[in-house]
Protein backbone atom coordinates (compact mmCIF):
# COMPACT_ATOMS: atom_id res chain seq x y z
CA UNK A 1 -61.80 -25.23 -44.62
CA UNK A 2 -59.21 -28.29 -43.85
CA UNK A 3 -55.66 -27.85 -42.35
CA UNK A 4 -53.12 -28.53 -45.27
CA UNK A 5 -51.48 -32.16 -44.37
CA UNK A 6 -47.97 -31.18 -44.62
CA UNK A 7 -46.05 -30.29 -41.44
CA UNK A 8 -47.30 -27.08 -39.70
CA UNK A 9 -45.85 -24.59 -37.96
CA UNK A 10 -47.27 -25.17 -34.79
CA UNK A 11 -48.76 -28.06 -32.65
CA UNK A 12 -52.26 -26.83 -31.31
CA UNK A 13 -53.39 -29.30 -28.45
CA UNK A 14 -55.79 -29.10 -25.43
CA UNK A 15 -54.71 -28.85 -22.45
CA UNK A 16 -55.82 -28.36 -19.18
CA UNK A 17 -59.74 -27.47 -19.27
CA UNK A 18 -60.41 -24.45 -21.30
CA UNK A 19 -56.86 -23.76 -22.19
CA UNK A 20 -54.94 -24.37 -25.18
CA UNK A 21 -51.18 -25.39 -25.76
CA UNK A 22 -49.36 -24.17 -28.87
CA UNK A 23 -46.13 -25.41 -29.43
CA UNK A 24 -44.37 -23.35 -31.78
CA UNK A 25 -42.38 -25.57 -34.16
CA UNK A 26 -40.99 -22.42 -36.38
CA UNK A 27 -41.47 -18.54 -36.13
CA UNK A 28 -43.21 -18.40 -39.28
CA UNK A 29 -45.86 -15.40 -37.81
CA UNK A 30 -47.60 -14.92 -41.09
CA UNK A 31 -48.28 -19.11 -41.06
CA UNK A 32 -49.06 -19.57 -37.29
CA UNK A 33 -51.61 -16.80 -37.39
CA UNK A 34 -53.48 -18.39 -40.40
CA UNK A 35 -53.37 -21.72 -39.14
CA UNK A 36 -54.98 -20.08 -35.84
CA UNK A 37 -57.50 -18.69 -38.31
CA UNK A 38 -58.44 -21.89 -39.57
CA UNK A 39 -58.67 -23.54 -36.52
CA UNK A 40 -61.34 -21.16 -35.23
CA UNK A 41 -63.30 -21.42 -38.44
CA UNK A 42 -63.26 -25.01 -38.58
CA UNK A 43 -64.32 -25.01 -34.63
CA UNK A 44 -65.16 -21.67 -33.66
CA UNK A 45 -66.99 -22.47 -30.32
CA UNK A 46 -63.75 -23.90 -29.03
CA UNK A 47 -61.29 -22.03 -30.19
CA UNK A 48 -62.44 -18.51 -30.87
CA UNK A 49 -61.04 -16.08 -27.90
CA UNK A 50 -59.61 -19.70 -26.68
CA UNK A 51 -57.20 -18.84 -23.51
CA UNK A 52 -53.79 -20.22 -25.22
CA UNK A 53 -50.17 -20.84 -23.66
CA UNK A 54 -47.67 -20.63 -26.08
CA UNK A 55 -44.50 -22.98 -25.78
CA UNK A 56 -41.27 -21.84 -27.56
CA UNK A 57 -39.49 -25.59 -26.04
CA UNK A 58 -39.36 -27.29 -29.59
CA UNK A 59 -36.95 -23.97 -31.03
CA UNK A 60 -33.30 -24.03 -31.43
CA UNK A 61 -33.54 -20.45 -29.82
CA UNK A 62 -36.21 -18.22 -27.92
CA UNK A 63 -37.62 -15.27 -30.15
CA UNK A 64 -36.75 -11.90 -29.08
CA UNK A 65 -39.25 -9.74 -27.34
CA UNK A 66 -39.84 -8.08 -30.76
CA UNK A 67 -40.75 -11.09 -32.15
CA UNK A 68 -42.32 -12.93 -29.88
CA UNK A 69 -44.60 -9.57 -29.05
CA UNK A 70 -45.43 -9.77 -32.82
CA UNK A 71 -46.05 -13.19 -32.41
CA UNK A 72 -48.84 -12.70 -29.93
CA UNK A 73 -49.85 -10.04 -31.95
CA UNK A 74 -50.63 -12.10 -34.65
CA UNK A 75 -52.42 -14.74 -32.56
CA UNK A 76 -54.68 -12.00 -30.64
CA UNK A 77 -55.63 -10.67 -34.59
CA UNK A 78 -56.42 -14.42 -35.79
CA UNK A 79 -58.83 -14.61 -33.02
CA UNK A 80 -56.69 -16.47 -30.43
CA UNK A 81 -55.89 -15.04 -26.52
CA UNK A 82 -52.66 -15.93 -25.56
CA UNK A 83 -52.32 -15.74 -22.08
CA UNK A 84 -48.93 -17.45 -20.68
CA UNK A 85 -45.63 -18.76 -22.02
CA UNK A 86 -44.97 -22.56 -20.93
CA UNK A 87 -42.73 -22.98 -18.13
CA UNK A 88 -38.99 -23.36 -20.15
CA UNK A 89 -35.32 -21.70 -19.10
CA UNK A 90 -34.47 -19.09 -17.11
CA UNK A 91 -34.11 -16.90 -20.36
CA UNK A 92 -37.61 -18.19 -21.31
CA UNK A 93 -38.91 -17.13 -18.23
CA UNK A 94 -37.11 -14.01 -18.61
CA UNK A 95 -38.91 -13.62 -22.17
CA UNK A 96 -41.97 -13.98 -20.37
CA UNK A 97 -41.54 -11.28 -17.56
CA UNK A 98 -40.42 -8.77 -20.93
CA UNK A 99 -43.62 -9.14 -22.03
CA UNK A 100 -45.57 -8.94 -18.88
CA UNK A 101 -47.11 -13.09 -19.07
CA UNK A 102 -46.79 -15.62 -16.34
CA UNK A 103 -45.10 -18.53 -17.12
CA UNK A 104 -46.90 -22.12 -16.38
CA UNK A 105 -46.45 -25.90 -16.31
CA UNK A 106 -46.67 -27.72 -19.91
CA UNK A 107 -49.04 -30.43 -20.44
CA UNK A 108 -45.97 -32.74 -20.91
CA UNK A 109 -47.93 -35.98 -22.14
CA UNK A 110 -48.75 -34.31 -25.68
CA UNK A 111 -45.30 -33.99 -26.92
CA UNK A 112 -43.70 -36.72 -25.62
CA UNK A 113 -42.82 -39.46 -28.12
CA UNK A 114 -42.94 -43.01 -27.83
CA UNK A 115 -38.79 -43.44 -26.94
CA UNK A 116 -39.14 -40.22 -24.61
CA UNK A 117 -39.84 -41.16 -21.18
CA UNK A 118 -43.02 -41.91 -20.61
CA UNK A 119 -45.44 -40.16 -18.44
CA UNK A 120 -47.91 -43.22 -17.27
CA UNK A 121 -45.84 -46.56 -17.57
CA UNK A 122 -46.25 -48.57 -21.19
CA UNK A 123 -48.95 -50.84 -21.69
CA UNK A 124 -48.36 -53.83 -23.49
CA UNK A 125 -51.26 -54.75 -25.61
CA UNK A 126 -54.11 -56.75 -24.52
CA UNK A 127 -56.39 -57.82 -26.82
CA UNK A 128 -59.68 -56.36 -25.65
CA UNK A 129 -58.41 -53.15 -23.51
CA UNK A 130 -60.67 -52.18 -20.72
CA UNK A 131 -61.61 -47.95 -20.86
CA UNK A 132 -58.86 -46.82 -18.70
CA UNK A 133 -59.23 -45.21 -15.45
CA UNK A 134 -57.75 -41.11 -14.71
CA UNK A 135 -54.53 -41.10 -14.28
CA UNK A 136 -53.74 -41.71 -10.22
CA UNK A 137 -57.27 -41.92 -9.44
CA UNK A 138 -58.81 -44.54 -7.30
CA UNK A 139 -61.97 -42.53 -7.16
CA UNK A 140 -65.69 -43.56 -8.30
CA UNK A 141 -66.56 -42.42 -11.91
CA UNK A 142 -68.83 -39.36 -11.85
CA UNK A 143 -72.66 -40.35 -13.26
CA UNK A 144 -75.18 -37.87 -14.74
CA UNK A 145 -78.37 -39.19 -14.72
CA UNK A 146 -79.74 -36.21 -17.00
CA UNK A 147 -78.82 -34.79 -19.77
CA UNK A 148 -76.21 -32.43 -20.25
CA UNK A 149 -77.67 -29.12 -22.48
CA UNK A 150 -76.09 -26.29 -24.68
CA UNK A 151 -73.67 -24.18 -23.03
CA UNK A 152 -73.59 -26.19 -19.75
CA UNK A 153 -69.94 -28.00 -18.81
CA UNK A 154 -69.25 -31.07 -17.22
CA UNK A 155 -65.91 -31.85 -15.73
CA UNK A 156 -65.27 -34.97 -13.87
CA UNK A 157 -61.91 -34.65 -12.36
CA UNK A 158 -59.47 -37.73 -11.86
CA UNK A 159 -62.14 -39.81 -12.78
CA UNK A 160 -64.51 -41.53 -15.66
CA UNK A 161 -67.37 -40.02 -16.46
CA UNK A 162 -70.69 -41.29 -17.67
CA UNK A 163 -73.49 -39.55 -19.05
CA UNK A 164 -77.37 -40.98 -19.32
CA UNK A 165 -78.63 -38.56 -21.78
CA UNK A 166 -77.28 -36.49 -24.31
CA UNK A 167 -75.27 -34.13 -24.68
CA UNK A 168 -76.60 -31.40 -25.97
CA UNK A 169 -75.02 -29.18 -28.82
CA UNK A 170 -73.02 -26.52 -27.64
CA UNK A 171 -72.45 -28.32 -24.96
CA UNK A 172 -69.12 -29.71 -23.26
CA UNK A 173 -67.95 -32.75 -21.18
CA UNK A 174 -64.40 -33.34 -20.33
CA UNK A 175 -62.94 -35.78 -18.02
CA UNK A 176 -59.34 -37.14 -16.91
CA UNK A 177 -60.25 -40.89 -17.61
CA UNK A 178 -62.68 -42.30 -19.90
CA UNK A 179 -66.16 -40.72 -21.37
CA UNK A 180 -69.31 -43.09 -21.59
CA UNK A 181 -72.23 -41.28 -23.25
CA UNK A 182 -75.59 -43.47 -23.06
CA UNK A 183 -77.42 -41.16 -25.86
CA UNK A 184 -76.52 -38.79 -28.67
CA UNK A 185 -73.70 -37.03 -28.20
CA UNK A 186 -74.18 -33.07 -30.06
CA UNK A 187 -71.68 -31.21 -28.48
CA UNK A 188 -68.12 -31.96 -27.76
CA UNK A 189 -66.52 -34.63 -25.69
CA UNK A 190 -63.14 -34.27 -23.97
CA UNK A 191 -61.35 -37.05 -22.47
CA UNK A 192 -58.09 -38.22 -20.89
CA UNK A 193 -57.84 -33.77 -20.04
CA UNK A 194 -54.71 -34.52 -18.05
CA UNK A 195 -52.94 -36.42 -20.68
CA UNK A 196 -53.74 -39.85 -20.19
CA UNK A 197 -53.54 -41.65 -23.67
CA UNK A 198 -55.34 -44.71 -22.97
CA UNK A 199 -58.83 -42.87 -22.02
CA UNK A 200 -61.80 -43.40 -24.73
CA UNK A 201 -64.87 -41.96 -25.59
CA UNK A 202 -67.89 -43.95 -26.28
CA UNK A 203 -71.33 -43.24 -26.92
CA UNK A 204 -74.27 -44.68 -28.07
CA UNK A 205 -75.49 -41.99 -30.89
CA UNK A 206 -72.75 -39.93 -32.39
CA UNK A 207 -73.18 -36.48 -33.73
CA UNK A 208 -70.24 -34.46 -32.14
CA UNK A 209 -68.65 -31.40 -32.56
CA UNK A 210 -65.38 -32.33 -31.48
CA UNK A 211 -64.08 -35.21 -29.53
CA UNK A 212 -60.35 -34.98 -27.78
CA UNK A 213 -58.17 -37.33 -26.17
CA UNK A 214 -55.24 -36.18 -24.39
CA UNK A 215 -55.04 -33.21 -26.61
CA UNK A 216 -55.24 -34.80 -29.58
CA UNK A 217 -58.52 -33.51 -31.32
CA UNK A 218 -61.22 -33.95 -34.63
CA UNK A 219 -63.76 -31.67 -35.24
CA UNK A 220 -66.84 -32.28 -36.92
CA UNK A 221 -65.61 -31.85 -40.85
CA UNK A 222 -62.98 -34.50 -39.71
CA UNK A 223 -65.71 -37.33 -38.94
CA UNK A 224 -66.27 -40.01 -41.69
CA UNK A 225 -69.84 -39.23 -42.70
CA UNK A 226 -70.80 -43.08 -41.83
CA UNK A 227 -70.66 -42.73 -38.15
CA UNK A 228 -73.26 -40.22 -37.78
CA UNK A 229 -76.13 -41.30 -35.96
CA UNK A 230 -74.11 -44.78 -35.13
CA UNK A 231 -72.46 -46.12 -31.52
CA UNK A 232 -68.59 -45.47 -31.77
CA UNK A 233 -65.34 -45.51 -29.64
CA UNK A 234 -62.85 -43.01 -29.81
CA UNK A 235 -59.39 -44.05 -29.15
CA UNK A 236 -55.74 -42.64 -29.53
CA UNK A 237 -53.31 -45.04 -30.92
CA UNK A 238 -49.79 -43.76 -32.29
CA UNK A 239 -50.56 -40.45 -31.55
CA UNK A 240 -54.37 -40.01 -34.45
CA UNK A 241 -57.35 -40.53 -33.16
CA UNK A 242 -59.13 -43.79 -34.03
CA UNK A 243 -62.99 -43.57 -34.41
CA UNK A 244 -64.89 -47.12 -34.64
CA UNK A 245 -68.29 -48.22 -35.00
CA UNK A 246 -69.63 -49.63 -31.65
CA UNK A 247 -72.34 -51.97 -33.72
């Protein structure tokens, strides 16, 4: 089942590891809950029962508690779990103590657009980038030397991460720089987790699940059908994801 290309009425990005960040764009209920239900159909393992905070910035006004109670309503029926509103205005916060959520920080580098103020410096382009480091990091990348199986997680924090092995399906590796995986990747691939945009993915058999950068994600019905099985780079350029043959 495929997302309908016209505008929706929220913004579904991942955030911080395990959590979710929906941006509410309009209080259509009856629309955000359905889109919810197609996300989780069309990648159930990550979002069914997903943890989500729900961010009511991009509105012209905050819901009332009725409203924004049936909103989470809706969301908890369509599978989701919200969990927190994003840190906003003092009536947003007051929104949130109404309906008995904690209020936390955004993960400010998805919404941000290009003439916004920027939350790494601009790069001007090179002609062969190099896979970009996590963002304020200055420490070694993280290396499995094994593979990584279904239902494990590996998270390499402020750093790169590379992988000899596979990664298994149903399995997960995120990291706040760059992903290298030296062998088929099954499961589902996270990078730049903090919101760096320049992180990439790239591994050596592909046969994901999912693959995210900064937020920005494709699941598997989303994959040209001519990559499978072939070496590719993921990037994010303009805000899509870019997937490339490596060979």
């Amino acid at each position: 089942m495929n997302l309908p290309n016209y505008e929706q009425a929220g913004d579904l990005k991942i955030g911080q590891v395990g959590i979710a960040n929906l941006r509410i764009r309009t209080l259509d209920i009856p629309a955000l809950a359905e889109e919810m239900r197609q996300r989780i159909a069309r990648a159930p393992v990550m979002f069914s029962r997903a943890a989500v905070i729900i961010d009511f910035s991009a509105l012209a006004q905050l819901p009332s508690v009725d409203v924004a109670q049936q909103l989470i309503n809706a969301l908890r029926e369509a599978g989701a779990l919200p969990i927190a509103l994003a840190y906003g205005s003092s009536q947003n916060n007051a929104l949130a103590e109404a309906l008995g959520l904690p209020v936390v920080a955004k993960f400010r580098a998805q919404y941000e657009q290009p003439n916004a103020t920027p939350a790494t410096p601009a790069r001007a382009p090179e002609p062969t980038p190099a896979p970009a480091a996590a963002v304020g990091s200055h420490e070694p990348g993280l290396m499995q030397t094994s593979s990584v199986r279904s239902g494990q997680q590996l998270y390499a924090q402020q750093r790169d991460l590379t992988v000899v092995g596979m990664v298994g399906a149903g399995a997960e590796v995120i990291s706040d720089g760059s992903i290298h995986i030296y062998g088929p990747l099954r499961g589902r691939a996270l990078a730049g987790a903090r919101g760096l945009t320049t992180a990439r993915i790239f591994c050596r058999e592909f046969h994901a699940e999912l693959v995210a950068i900064a937020g920005h994600y494709k699941v598997a019905d989303d994959f040209p059908p001519e990559l499978t099985g072939r070496a590719v780079q993921v990037s994010l350029q303009d805000g899509e994801l870019k997937l490339q043959l490596l060979d």
